[in-house]
Each structure stands twice: as structure tokens, then as C-alpha cells.
Protein backbone atom coordinates (compact mmCIF):
# COMPACT_ATOMS: atom_id res chain seq x y z
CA UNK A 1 -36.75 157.33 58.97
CA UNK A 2 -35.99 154.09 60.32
CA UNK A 3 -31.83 153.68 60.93
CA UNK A 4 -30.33 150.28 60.85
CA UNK A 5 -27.39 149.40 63.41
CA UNK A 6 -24.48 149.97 61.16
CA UNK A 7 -25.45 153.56 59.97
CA UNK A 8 -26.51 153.99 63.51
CA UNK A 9 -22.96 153.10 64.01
CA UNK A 10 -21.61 155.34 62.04
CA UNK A 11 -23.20 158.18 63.06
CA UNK A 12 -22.56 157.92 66.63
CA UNK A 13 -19.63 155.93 67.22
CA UNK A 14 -20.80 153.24 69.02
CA UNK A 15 -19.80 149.56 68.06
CA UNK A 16 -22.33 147.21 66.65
CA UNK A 17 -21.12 145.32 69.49
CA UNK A 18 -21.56 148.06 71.56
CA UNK A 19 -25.24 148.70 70.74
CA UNK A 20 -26.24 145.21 70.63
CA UNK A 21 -24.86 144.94 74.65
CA UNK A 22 -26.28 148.42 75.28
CA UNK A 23 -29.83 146.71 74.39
CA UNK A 24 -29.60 144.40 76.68
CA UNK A 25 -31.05 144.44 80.22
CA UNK A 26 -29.94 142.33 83.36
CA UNK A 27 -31.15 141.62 86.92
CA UNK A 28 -29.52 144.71 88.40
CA UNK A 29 -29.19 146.90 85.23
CA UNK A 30 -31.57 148.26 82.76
CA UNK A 31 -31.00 148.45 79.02
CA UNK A 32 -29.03 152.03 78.52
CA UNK A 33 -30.73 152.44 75.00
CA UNK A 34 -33.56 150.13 73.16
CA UNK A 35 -34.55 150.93 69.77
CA UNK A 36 -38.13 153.17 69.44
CA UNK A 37 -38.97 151.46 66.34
CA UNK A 38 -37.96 147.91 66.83
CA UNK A 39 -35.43 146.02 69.54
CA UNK A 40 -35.65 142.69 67.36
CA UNK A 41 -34.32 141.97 64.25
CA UNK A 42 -34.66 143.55 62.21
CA UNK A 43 -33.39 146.27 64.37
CA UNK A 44 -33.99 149.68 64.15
CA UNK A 45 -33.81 152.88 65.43
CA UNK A 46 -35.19 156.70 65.23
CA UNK A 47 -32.76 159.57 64.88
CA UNK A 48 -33.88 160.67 68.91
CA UNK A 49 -31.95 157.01 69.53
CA UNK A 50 -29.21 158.24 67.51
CA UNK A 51 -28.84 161.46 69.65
CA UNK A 52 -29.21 160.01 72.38
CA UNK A 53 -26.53 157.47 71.15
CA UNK A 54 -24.40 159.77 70.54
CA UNK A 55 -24.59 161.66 73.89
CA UNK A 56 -23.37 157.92 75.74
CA UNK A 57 -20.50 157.78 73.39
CA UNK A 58 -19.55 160.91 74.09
CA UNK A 59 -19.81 160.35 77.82
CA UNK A 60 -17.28 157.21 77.36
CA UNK A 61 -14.28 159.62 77.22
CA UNK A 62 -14.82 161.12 80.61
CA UNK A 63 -16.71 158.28 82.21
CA UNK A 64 -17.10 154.43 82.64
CA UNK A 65 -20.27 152.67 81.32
CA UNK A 66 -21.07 151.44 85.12
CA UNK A 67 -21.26 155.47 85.90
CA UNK A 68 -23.22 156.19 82.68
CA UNK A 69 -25.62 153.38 83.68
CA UNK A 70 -26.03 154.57 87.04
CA UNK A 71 -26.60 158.49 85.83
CA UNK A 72 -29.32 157.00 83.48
CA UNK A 73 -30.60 154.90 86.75
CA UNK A 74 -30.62 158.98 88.51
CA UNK A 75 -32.55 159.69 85.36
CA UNK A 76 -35.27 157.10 85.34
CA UNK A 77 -35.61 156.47 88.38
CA UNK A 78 -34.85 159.16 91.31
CA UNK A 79 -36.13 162.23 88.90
CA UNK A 80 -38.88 160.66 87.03
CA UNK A 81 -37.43 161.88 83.70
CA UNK A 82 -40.05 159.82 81.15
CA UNK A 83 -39.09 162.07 78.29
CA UNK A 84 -36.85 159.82 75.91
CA UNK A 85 -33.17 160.22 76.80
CA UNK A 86 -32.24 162.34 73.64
CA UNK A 87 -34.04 165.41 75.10
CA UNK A 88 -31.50 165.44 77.89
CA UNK A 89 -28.28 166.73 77.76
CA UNK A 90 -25.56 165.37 79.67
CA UNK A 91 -21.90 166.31 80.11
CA UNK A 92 -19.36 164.38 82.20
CA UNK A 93 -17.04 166.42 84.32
CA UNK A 94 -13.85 164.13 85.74
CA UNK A 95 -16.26 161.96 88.35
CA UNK A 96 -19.68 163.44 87.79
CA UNK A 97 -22.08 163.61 85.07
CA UNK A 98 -24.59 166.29 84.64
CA UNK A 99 -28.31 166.73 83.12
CA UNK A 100 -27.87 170.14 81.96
CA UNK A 101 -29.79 173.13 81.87
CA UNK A 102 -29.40 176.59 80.72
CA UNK A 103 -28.56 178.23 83.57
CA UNK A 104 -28.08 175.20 86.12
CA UNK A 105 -27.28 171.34 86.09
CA UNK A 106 -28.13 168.46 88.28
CA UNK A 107 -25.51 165.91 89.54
CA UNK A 108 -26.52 162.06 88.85
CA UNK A 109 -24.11 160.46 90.49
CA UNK A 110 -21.90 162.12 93.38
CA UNK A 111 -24.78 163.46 94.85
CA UNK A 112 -27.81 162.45 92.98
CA UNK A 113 -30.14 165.49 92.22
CA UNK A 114 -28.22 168.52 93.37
CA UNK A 115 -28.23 171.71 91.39
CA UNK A 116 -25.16 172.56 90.58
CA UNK A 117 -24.32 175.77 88.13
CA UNK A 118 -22.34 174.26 84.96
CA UNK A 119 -21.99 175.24 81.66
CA UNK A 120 -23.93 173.87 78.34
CA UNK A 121 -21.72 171.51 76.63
CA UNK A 122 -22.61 171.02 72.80
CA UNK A 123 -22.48 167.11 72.84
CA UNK A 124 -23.08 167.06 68.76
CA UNK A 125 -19.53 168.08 68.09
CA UNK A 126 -16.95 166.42 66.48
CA UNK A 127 -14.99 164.09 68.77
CA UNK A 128 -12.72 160.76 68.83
CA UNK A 129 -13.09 157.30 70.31
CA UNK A 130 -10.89 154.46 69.88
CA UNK A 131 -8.99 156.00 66.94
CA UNK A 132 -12.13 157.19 64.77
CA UNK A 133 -13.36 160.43 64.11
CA UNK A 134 -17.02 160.85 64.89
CA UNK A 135 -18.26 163.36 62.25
CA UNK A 136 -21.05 166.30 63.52
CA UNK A 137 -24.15 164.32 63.94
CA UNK A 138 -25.95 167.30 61.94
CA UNK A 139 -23.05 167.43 59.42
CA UNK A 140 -21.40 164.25 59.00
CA UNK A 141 -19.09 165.44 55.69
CA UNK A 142 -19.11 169.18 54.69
CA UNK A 143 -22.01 168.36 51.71
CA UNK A 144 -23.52 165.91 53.58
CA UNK A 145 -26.45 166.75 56.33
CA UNK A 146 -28.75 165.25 58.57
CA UNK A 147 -31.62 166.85 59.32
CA UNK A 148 -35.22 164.96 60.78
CA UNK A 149 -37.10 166.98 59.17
CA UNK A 150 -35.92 166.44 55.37
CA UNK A 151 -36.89 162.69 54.50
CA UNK A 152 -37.17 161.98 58.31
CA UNK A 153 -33.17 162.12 58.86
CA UNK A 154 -31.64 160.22 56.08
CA UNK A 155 -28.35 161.74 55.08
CA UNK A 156 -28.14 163.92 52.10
CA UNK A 157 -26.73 166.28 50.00
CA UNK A 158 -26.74 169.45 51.88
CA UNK A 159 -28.86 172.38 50.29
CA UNK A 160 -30.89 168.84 48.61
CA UNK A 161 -33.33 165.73 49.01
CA UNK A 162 -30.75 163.91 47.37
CA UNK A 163 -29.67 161.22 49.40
CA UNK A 164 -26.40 160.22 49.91
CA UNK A 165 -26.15 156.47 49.07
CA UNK A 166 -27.83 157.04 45.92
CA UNK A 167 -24.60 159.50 45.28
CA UNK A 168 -22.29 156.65 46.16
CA UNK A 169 -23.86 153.91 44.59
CA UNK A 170 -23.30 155.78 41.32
CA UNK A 171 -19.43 156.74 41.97
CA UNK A 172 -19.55 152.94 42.70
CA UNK A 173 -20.74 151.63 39.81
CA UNK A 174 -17.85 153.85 37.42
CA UNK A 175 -19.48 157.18 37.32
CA UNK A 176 -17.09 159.96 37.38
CA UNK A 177 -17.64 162.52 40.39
CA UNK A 178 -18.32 165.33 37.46
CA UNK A 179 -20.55 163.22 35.89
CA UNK A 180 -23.47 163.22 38.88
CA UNK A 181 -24.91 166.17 38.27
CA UNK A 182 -25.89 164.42 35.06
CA UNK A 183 -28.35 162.28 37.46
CA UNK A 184 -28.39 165.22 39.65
CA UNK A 185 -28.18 168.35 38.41
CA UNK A 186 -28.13 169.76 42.32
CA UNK A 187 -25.16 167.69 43.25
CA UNK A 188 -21.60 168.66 42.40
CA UNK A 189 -18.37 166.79 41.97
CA UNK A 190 -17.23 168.08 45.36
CA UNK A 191 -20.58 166.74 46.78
CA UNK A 192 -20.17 162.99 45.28
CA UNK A 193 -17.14 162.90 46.63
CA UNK A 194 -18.24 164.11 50.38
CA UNK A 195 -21.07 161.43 49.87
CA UNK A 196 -19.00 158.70 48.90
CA UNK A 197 -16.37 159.05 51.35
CA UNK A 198 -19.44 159.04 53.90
CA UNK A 199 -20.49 155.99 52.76
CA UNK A 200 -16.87 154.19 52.84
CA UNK A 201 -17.11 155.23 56.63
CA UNK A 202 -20.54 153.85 57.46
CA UNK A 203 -19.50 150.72 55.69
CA UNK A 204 -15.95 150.43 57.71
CA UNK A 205 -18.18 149.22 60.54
CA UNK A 206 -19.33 146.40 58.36
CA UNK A 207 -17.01 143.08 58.91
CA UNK A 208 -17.32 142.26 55.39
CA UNK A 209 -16.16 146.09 54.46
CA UNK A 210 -15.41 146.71 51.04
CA UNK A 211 -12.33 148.60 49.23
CA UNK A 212 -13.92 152.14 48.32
CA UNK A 213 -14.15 151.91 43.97
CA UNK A 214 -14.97 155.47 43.42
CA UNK A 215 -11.65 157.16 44.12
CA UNK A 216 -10.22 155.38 40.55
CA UNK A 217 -13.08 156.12 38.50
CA UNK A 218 -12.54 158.11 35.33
């Protein structure tokens, strides 16, 4: 599954301004995230670049993006980590960020590579930036799931292969929410609904958003 910028977006709360700066590298700074599957346009990315996304947006609340650059520096640089960044998991703690471990974590900027004893942090849950709610990576509505391993991480109708913007386009084009099931028998009114308001969100990162249609049909 190849994920363009603005579901990328969506997903992790990072701006499509925000991603397109984050891909960039400079004299003194490396590039905190480039795509796996392409870094030119068309731009793409895998759902380990999503995670990993997601991780540095969550970081943002506790920390600046000169500290989360420098952490990443620790990283790649000072511990050799080659695996790709969404393996890691990494909490920020007032001043410090961690890589965390089970039972231990390591300090990447205070004191670069000391063990310190901190606890797991689950950085796929819910949280806010700049006014939005970022869904659960894994479970962006409550009928709507992500999973890599069911049509390589396209959303879709939990419990189904279904996925979701093929829900939405429907409600789109006039079909009632209990009508769906008539296309797909799997997917209730409750589910179109969940899938349609998912879309709306991915496409209020779009400039040239449009008014969701769905809501008046039928």
C-alpha cells in the first residue's frame, strides 16, 4: 500500500506543509522522514512512514522540532540505529526524549545514550495538535481500521476488505447510509457513516476541501 501525502496527513497529523519541510535535508540537518517508496512526486509513503510519522507528531506536544531533530541525530548517528525509525519508540518527557524499551530507555538528548528506567508510552493513541483530533492510527473511526496486513494498510471497514473510500464515494454520489449493504452486504449504515465521516477528515487537509454531501442524502 502506497499512501499519498494528504491521507498520510490525515492519519498522522502532520501538515502537508509539514511533511513536505520534514523531507527536506540541509547543510547541518538531515531530512527527519523521506518517503520508502518515493521522495518525488509523485510522493509516497509506506504505513512504517506513517508510524513513524505519527510518533514526531506526537513528540511536537512535549518537544520542539530542533530537539526532535537532534534525538533522531542520537538515533542515526551516536547509536547506529539503521532499523527504519517506526520500529523505535520514543516518548518525550518535559526536556528529554526517550528510545524506549521494555524495561529501560535511553536519553537522546540531555545526555545522549544513558539508560534511564521509564515507562512504555503507547504513542498510537488518540491525541490533539493545533485544534484537530488525531484518530488511533489502528482505528481511525470506530468501523474503520487500519491494519498492514489486510490490503497492505488501506483503511477499511472493520471486520471487512471493504475499503473505505469506496463506502464514501457511494454516500457521495446520493446513496442512503442503509442502502450500502446493497453494494455491500458486510457494511452497515453505522459503518457508511464512520467511513464517510473519515473521508470528510482526510479531505479537510485538502485546500480545495469539499462540503461533506452524504449527511443530506435520503
Amino acid at each position: 500500500m502506497a499512501y499519498d501525502p494528504k491521507l498520510v496527513a490525515a492519519l498522522s497529523g502532520a501538515t502537508l506543509r509539514q511533511l513536505a519541510h520534514w523531507r527536506k535535508t540541509g547543510a547541518s540537518q538531515g531530512a527527519v522522514l523521506m518517503p520508502e517508496i518515493s521522495g518525488t512526486r509523485p510522493v509516497l509513503y509506506s504505513f512504517r512512514d506513517v508510524v513513524a510519522l505519527w510518533t514526531c507528531v506526537s513528540l511536537r506536544d512535549d518537544a520542539f522540532l530542533q530537539k526532535i531533530r537532534r534525538a533522531l541525530d542520537t538515533l542515526r548517528e551516536d547509536l547506529k540505529e539503521s532499523d527504519h525509525l517506526s520500529s523505535c519508540t520514543l516518548v518525550a518527557d518535559g526536556s528529554i526524549i526517550y528510545l524506549t524499551a521494555p524495561d529501560q530507555a535511553v536519553d537522546l538528548v540531555r545526555t545522549k545514550g544513558n539508560v534511564v528506567i521509564h515507562e512504555m508510552a503507547d504513542v498510537l493513541r488518540p491525541f490533539y495538535r493545533d485544534g484537530r483530533h488525531i484518530p488511533d492510527l489502528l482505528q481511525p473511526r470506530e468501523h474503520v481500521a487500519v491494519d498492514p496486513a489486510i490490503r497492505g494498510g488501506v483503511p477499511v471497514i472493520e471486520g471487512t476488505r471493504v475499503p473505505y473510500d469506496e463506502v464514501a464515494a457511494l454516500l457521495r454520489d446520493g446513496i442512503p447510509p442503509e442502502r450500502i449493504s446493497d453494494y455491500y452486504p458486510s457494511v452497515t449504515a453505522s459503518a457508511a457513516r464512520d467511513a464517510a465521516d473519515f473521508a470528510d477528515y482526510i479531505d479537510s487537509y485538502d485546500p480545495r476541501r469539499r462540503e461533506p454531501r452524504w449527511a443530506s442524502a435520503g
